[in-house]
C-alpha atoms as a PDB file:
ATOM      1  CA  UNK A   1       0.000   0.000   0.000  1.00  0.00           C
ATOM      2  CA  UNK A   2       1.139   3.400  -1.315  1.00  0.00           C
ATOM      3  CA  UNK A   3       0.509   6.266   1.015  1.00  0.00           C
ATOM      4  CA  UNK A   4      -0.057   9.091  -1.025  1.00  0.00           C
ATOM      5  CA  UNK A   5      -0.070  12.899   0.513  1.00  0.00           C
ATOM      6  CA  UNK A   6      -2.581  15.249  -0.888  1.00  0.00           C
ATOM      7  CA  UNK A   7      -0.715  18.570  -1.290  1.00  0.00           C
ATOM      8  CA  UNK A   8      -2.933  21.565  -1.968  1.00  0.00           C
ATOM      9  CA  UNK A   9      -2.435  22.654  -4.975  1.00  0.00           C
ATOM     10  CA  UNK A  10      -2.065  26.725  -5.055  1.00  0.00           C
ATOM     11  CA  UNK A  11      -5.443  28.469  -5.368  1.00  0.00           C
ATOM     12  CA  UNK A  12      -5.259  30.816  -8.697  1.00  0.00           C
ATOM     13  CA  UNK A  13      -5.950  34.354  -7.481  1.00  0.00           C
ATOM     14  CA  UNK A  14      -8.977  35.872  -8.961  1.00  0.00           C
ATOM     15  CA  UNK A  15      -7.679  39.318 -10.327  1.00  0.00           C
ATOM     16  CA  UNK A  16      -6.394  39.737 -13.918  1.00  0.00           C
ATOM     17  CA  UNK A  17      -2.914  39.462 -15.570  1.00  0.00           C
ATOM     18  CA  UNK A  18      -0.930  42.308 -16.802  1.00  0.00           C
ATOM     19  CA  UNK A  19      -0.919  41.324 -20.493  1.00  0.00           C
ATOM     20  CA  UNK A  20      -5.307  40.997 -20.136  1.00  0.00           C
ATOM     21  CA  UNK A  21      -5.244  44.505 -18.427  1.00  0.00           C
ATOM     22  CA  UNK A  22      -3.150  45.879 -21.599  1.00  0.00           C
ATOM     23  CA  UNK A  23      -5.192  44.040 -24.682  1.00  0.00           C
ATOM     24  CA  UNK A  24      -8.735  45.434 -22.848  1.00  0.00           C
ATOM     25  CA  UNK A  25      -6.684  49.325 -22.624  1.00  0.00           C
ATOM     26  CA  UNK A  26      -5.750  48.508 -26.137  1.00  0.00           C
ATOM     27  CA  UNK A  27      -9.687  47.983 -27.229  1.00  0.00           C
ATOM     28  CA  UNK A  28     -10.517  50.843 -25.227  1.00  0.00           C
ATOM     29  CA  UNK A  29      -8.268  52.787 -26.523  1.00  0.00           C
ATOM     30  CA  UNK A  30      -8.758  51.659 -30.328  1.00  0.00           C
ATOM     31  CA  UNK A  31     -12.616  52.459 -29.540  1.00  0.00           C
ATOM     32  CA  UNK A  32     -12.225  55.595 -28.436  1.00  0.00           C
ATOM     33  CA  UNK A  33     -10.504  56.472 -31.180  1.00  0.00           C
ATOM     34  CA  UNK A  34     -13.002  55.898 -33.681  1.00  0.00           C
ATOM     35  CA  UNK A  35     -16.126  56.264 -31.824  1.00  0.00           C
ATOM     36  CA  UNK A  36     -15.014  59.604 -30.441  1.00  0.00           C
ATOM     37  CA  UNK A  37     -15.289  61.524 -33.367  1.00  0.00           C
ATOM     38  CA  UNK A  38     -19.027  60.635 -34.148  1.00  0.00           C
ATOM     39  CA  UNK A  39     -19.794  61.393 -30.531  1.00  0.00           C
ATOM     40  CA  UNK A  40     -18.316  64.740 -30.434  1.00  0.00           C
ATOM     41  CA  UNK A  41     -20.131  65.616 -34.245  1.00  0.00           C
ATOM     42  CA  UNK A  42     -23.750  64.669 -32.530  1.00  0.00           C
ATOM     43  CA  UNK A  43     -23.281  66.422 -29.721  1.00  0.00           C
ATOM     44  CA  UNK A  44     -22.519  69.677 -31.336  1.00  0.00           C
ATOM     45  CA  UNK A  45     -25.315  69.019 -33.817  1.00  0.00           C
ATOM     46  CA  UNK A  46     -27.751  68.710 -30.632  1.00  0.00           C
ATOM     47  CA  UNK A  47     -26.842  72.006 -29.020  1.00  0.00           C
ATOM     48  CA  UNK A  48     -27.427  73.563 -32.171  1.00  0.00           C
ATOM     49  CA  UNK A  49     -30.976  71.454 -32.481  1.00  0.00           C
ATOM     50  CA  UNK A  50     -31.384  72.595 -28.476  1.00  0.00           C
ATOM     51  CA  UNK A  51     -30.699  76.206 -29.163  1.00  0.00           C
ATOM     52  CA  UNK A  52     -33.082  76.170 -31.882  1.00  0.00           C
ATOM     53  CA  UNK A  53     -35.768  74.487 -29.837  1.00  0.00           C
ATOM     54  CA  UNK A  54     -35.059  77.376 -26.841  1.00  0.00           C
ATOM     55  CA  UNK A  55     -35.047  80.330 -29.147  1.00  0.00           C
ATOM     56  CA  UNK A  56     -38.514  79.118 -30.665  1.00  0.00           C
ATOM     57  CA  UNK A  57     -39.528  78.974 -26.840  1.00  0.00           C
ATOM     58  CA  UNK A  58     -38.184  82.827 -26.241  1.00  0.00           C
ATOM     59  CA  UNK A  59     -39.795  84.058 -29.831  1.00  0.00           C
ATOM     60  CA  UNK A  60     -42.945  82.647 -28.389  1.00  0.00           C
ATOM     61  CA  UNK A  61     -42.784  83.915 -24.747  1.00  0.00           C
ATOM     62  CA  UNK A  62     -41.933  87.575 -26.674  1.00  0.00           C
ATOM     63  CA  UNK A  63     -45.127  87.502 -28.483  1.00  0.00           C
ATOM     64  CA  UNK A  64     -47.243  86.739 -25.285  1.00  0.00           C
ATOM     65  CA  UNK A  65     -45.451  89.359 -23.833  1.00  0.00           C
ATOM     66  CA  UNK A  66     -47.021  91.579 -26.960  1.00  0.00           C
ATOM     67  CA  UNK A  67     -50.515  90.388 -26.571  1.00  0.00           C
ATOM     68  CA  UNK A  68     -50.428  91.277 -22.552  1.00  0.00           C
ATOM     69  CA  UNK A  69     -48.303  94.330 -22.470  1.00  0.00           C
ATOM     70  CA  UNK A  70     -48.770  95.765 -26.086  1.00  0.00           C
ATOM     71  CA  UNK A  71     -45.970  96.110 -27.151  1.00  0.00           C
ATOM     72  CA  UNK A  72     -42.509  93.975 -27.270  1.00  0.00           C
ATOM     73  CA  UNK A  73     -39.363  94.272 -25.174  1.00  0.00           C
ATOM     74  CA  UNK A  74     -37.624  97.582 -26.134  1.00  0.00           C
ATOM     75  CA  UNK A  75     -33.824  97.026 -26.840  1.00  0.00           C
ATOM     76  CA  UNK A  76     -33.155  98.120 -23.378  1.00  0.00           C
ATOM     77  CA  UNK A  77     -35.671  96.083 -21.536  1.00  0.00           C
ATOM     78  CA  UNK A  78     -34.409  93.060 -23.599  1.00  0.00           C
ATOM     79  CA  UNK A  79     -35.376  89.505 -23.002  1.00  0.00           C
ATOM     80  CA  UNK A  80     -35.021  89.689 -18.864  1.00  0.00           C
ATOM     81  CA  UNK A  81     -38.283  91.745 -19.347  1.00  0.00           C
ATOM     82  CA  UNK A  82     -39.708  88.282 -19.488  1.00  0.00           C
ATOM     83  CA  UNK A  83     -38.636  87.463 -16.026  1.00  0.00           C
ATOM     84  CA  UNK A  84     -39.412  90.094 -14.055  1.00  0.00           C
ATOM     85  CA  UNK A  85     -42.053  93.320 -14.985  1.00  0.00           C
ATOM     86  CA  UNK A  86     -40.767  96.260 -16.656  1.00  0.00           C
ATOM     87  CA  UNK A  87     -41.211  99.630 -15.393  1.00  0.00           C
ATOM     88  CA  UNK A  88     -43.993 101.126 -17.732  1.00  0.00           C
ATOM     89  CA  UNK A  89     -45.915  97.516 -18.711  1.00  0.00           C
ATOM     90  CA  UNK A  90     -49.264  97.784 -16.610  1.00  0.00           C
ATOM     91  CA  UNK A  91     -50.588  94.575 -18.242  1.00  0.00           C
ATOM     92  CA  UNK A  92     -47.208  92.274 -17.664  1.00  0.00           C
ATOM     93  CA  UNK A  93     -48.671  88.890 -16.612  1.00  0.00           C
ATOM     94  CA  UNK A  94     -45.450  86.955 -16.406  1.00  0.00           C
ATOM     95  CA  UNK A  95     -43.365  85.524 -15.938  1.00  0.00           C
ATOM     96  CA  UNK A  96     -42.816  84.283 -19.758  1.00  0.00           C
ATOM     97  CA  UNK A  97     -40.229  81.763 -18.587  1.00  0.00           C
ATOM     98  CA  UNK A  98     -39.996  80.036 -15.746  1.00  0.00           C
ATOM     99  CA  UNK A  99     -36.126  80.782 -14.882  1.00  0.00           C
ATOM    100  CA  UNK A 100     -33.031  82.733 -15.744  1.00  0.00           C
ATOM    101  CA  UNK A 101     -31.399  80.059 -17.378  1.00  0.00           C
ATOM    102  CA  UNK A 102     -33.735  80.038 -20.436  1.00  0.00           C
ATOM    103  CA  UNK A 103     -32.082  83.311 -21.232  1.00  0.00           C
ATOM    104  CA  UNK A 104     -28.439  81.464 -22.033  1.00  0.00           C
ATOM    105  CA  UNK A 105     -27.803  79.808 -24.684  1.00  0.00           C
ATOM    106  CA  UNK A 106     -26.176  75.785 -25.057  1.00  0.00           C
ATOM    107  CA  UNK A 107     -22.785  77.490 -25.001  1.00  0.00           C
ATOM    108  CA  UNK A 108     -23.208  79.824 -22.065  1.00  0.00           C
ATOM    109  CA  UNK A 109     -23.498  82.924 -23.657  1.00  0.00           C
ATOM    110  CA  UNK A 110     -26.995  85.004 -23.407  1.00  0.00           C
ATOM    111  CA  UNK A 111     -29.439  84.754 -25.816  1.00  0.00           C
ATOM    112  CA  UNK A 112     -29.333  88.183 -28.033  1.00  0.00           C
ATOM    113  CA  UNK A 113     -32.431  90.256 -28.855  1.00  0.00           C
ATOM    114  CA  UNK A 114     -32.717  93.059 -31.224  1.00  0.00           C
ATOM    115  CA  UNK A 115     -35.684  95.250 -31.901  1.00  0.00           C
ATOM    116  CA  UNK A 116     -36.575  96.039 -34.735  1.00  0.00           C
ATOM    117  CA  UNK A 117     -35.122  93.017 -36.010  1.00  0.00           C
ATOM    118  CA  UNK A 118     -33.615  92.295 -39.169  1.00  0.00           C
ATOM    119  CA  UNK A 119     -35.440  88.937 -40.195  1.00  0.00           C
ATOM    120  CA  UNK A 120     -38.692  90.329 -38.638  1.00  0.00           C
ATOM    121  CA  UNK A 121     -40.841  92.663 -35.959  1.00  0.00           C
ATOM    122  CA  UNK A 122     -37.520  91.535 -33.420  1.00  0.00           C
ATOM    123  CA  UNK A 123     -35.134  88.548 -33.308  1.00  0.00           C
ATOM    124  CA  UNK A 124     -34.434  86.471 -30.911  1.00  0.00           C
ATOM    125  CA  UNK A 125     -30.544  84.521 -31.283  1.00  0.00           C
ATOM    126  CA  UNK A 126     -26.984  83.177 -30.763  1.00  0.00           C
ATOM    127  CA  UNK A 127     -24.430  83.258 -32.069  1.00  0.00           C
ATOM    128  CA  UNK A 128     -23.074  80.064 -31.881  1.00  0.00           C
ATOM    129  CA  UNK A 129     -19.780  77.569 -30.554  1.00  0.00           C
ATOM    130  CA  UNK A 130     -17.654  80.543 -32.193  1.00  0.00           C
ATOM    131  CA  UNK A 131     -19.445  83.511 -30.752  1.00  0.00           C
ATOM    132  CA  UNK A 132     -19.381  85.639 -33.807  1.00  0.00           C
ATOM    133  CA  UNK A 133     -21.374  86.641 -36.653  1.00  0.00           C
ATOM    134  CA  UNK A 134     -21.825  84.410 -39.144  1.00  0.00           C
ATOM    135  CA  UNK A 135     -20.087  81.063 -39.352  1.00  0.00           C
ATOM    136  CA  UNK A 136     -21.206  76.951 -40.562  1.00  0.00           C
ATOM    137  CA  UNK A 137     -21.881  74.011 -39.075  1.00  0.00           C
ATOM    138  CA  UNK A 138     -22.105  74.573 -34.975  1.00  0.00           C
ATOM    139  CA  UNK A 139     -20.662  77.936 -35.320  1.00  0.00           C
ATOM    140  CA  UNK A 140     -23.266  78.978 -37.266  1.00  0.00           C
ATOM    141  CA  UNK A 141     -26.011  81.336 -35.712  1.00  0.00           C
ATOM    142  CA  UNK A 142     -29.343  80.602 -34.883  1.00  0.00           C
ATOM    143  CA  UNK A 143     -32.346  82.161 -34.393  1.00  0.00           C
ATOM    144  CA  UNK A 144     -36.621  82.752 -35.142  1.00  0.00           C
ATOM    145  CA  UNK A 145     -35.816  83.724 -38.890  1.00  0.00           C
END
């Protein structure tokens, strides 16, 4: 008879080995490289989508500002004249929108207003990711024309 000894055989440790920890970076990595690039092209295309969706909003609160008070904003009064009553608007029966932020655009700037406008009785817009005049794609402006 053979006596045999059972020697416990060393438990593999549950965590992973260097070279699987590199080859899932490497995916990742490979990944973000071309799924990046489509990410960052829709979201620029939705705060342009967003922007046009909020100045629509704003065109609309500044006619039901009209039918209450009138008349629109003047230049000076602007678009906070939606928030909070003018001096000189006895009918005002805001507020148009319900907070400050509606007032800034998708790329934190605030939303202009000039009256008379150029595209119609006022206008209501941004400029855009660049923050000047003019411009394509995401830089382009936007507004209720």
């Amino acid at each position: 008879m053979i006596w045999r000894c059972k020697v416990p055989q060393r438990a593999r440790s549950s965590g992973f080995t260097l070279l699987e920890l590199m080859v899932v970076l490497l995916i990742l990595a490979l990944l973000g490289t071309v799924a990046a690039p489509e990410v960052i092209k829709h979201l620029r295309k939705a705060k342009a989508e967003t922007a046009k969706i909020q100045i629509d909003a704003l065109a609309a609160a500044v006619d039901f500002f009209n039918t209450d008070v009138g008349r629109y904003p003047t230049q000076q009064e602007g678009l906070p004249a939606l928030l909070a009553a003018p001096s000189g608007a006895a009918h005002w029966d805001g507020p148009y929108v319900k907070k400050s932020v509606s007032l800034v655009d998708p790329w934190g700037e605030k939303y202009l207003y000039k009256i008379p406008g150029d595209h119609g009785a006022f206008d209501v817009y941004t400029l855009g990711a660049d923050k000047a005049p003019g411009g394509i794609g995401d830089a382009a402006d936007v507004g209720n024309w």
